[in-house]
N, C-alpha and C. Protein backbone atom coordinates (compact mmCIF):
# COMPACT_ATOMS: atom_id res chain seq x y z
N UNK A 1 -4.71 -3.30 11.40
CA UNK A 1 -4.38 -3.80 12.70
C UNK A 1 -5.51 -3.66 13.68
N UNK A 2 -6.33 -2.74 13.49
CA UNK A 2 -7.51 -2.36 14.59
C UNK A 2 -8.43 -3.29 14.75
N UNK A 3 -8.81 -4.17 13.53
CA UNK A 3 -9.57 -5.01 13.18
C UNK A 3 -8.61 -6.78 13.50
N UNK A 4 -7.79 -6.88 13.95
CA UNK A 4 -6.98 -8.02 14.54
C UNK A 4 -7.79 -8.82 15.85
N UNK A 5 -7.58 -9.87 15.92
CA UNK A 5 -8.02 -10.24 17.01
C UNK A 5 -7.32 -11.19 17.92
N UNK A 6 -6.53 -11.24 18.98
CA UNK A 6 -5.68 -11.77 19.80
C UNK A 6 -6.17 -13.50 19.63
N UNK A 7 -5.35 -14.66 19.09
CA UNK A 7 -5.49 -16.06 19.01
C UNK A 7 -6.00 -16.49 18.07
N UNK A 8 -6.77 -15.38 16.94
CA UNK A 8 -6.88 -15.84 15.78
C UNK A 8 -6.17 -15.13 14.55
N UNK A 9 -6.10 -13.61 14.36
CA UNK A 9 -5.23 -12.99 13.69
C UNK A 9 -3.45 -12.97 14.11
N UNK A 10 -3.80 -13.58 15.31
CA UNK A 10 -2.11 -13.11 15.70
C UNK A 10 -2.00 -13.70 17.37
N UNK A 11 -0.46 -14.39 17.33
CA UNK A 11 -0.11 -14.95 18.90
C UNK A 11 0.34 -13.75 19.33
N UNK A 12 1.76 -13.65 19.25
CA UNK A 12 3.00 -13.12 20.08
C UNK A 12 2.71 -11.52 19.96
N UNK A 13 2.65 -10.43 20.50
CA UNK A 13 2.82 -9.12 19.64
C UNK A 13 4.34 -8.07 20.07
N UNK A 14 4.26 -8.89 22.01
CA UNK A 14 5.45 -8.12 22.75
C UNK A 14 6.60 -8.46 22.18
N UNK A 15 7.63 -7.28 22.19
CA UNK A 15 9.05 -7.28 21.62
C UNK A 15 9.50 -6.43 23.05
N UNK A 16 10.31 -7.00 23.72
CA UNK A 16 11.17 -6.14 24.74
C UNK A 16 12.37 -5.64 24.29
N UNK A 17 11.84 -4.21 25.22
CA UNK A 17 12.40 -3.21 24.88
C UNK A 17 13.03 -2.60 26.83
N UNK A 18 14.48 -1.67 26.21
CA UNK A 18 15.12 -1.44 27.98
C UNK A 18 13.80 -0.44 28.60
N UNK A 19 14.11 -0.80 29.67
CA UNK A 19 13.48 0.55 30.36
C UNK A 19 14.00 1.86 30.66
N UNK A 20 13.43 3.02 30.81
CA UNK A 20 14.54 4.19 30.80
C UNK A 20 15.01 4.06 32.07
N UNK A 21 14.81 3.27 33.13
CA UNK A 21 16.33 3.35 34.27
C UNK A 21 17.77 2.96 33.99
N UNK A 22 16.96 1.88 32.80
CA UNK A 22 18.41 1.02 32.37
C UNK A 22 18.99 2.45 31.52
N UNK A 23 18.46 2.87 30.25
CA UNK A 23 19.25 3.55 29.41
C UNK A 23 19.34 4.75 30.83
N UNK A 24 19.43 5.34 31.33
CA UNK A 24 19.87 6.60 32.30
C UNK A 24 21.44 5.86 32.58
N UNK A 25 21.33 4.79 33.33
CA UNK A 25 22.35 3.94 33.79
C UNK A 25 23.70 3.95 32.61
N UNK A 26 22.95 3.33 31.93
CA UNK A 26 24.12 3.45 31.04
C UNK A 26 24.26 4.28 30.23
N UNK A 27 23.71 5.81 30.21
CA UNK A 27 24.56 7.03 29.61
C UNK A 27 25.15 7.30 31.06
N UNK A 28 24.84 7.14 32.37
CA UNK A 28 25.70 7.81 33.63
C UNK A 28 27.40 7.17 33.52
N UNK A 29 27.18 5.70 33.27
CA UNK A 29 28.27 5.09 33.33
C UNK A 29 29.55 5.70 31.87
N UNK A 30 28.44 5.73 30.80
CA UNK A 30 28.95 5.69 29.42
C UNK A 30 30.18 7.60 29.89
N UNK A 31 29.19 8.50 30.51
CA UNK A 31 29.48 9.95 30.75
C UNK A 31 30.99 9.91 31.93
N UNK A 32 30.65 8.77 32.81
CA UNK A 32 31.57 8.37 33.91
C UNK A 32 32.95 7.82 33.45
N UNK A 33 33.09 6.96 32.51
CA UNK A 33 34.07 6.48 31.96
C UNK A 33 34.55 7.44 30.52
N UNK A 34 34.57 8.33 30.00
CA UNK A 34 33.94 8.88 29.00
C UNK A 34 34.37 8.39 27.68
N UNK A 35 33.37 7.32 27.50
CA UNK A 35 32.73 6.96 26.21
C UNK A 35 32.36 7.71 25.34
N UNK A 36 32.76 6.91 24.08
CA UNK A 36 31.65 7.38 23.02
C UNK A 36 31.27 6.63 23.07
N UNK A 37 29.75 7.01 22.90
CA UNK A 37 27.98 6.36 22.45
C UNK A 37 27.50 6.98 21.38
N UNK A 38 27.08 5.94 20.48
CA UNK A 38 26.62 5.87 18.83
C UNK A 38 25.38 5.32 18.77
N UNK A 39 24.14 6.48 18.01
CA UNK A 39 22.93 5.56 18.26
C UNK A 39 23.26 5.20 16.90
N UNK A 40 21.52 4.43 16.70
CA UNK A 40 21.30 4.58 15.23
C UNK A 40 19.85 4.19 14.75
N UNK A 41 19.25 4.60 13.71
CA UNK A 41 18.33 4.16 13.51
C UNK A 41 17.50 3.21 12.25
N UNK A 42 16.73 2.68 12.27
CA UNK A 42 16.83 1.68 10.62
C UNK A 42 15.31 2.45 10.49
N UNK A 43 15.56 2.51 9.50
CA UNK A 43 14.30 3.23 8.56
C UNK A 43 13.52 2.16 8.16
N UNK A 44 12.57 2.13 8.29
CA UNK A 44 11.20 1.39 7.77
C UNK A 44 11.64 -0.28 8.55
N UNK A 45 12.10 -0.01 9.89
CA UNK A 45 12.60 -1.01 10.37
C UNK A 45 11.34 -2.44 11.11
N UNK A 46 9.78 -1.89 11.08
CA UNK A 46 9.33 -2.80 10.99
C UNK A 46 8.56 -2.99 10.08
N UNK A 47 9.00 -2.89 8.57
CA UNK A 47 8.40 -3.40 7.03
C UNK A 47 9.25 -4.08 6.96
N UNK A 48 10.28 -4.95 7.85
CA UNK A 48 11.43 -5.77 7.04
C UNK A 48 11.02 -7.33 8.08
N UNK A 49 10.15 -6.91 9.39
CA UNK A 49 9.69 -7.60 9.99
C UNK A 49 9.05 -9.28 9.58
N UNK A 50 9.73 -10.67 9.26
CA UNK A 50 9.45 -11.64 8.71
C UNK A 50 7.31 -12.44 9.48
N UNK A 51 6.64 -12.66 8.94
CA UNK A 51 5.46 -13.24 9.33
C UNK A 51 5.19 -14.46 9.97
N UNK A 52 5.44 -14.45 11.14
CA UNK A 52 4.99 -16.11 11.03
C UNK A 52 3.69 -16.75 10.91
N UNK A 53 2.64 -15.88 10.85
CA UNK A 53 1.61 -16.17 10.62
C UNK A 53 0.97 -15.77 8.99
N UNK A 54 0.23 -16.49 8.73
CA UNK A 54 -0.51 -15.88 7.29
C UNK A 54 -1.30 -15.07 7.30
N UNK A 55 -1.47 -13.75 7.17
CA UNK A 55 -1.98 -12.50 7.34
C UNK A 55 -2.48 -12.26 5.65
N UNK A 56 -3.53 -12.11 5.32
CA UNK A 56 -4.62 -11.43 3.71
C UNK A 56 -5.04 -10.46 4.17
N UNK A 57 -4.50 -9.44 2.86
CA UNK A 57 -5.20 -7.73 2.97
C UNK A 57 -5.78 -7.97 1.58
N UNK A 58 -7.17 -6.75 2.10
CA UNK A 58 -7.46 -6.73 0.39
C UNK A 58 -6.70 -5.19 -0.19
N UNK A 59 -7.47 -5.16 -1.37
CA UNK A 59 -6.79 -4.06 -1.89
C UNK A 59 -7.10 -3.01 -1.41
N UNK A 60 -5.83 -1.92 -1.33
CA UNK A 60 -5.86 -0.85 -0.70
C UNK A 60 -6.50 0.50 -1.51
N UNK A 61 -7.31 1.47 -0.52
CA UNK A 61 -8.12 2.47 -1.62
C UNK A 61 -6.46 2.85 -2.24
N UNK A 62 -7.94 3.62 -3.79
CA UNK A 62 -6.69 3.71 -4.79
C UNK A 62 -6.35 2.89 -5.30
N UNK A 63 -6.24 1.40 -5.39
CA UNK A 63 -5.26 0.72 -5.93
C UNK A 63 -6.40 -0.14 -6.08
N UNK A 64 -6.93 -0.59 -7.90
CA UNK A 64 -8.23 -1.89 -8.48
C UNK A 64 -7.14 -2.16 -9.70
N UNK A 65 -7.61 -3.53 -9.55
CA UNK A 65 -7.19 -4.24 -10.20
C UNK A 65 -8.33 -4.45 -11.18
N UNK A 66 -8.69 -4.50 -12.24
CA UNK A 66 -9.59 -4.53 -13.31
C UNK A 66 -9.63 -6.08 -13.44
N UNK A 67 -8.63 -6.99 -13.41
CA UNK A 67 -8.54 -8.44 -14.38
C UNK A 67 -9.03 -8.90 -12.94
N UNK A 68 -8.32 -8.77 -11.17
CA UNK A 68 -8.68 -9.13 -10.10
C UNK A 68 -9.23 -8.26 -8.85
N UNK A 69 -10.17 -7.75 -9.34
CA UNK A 69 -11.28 -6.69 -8.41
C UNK A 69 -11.47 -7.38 -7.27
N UNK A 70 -11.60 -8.83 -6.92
CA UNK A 70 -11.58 -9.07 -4.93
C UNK A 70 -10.73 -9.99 -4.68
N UNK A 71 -8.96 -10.09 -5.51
CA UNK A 71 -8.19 -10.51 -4.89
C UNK A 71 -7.98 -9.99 -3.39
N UNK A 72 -7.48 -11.10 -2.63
CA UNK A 72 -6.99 -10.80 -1.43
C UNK A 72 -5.22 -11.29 -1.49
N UNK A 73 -4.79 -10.41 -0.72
CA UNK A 73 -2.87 -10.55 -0.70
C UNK A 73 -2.63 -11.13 0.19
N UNK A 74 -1.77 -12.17 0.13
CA UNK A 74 -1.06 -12.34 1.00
C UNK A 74 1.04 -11.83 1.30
N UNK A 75 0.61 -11.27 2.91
CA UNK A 75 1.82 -10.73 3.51
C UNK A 75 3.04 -11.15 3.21
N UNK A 76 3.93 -11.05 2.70
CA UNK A 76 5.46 -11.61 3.23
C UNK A 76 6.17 -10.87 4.10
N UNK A 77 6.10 -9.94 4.34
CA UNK A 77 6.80 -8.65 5.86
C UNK A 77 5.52 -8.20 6.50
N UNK A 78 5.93 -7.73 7.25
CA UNK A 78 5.05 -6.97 8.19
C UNK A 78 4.80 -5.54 7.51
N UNK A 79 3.48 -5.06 7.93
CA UNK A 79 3.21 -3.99 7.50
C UNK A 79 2.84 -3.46 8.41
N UNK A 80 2.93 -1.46 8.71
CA UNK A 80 2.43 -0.36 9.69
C UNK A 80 1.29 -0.74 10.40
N UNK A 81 0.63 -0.91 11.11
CA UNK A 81 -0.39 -1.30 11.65
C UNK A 81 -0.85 -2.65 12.61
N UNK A 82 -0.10 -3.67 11.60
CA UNK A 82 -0.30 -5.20 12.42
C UNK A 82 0.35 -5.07 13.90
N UNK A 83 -0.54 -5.45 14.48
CA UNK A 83 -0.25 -5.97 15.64
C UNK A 83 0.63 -6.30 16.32
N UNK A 84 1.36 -7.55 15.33
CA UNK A 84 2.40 -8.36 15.28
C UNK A 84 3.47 -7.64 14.79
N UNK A 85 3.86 -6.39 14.28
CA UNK A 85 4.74 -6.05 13.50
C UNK A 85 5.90 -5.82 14.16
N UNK A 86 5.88 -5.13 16.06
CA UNK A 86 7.27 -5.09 16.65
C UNK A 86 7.52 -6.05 16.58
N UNK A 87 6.67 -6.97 17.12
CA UNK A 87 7.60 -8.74 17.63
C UNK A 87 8.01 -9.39 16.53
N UNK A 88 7.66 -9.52 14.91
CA UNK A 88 8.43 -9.40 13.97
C UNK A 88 9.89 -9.08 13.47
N UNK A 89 9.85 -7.90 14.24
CA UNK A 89 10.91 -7.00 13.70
C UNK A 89 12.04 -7.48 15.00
N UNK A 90 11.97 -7.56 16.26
CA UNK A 90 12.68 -7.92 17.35
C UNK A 90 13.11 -9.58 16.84
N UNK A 91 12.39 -10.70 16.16
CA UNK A 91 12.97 -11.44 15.81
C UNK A 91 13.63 -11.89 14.73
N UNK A 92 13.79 -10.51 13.54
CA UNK A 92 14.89 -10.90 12.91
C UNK A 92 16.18 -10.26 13.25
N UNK A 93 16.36 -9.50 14.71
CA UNK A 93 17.37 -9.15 15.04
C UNK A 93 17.58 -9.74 16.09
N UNK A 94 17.33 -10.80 16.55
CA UNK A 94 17.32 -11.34 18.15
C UNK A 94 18.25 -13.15 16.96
């Protein structure tokens, strides 16, 4: 991701997210009325992130391929690092 470059590796990157006045607000209200509130969390929730762009990694240390020593991969999810990987992940739940 460090090595990305804004209009050629990647458009979009922002995914909105609340601000903490909003979440205060609504645990005051949630505490006021008394609610239950349920978080939750998804594990490896932006590796499930879909690409809209075509993103090539090469091979990662550790890992040669003997038959293809300078294949390059191409992405189908998002991976740790890209750029693009919240705004990914915000649009397969939006």
């Amino acid at each position: 991701g460090y090595s990305q470059q804004e209009g050629v590796d990647h458009d979009e990157t922002f995914a909105p997210v609340a601000r903490i006045e909003s979440i205060r607000l609504f645990l005051a209200y949630a505490a006021h009325k008394d609610f239950i509130v349920f978080q939750m969390d998804v594990k490896t929730s932006f590796l499930n992130g879909i690409l809209k762009e075509d993103v090539y990694v090469g091979q990662p240390p550790g890992f040669f391929s003997k038959q293809y020593p300078d294949y390059m991969y191409a992405l189908d999810k998002a991976l740790y690092g890209l750029k693009q990987e919240p705004r990914a992940w915000y649009d397969v739940l939006s």
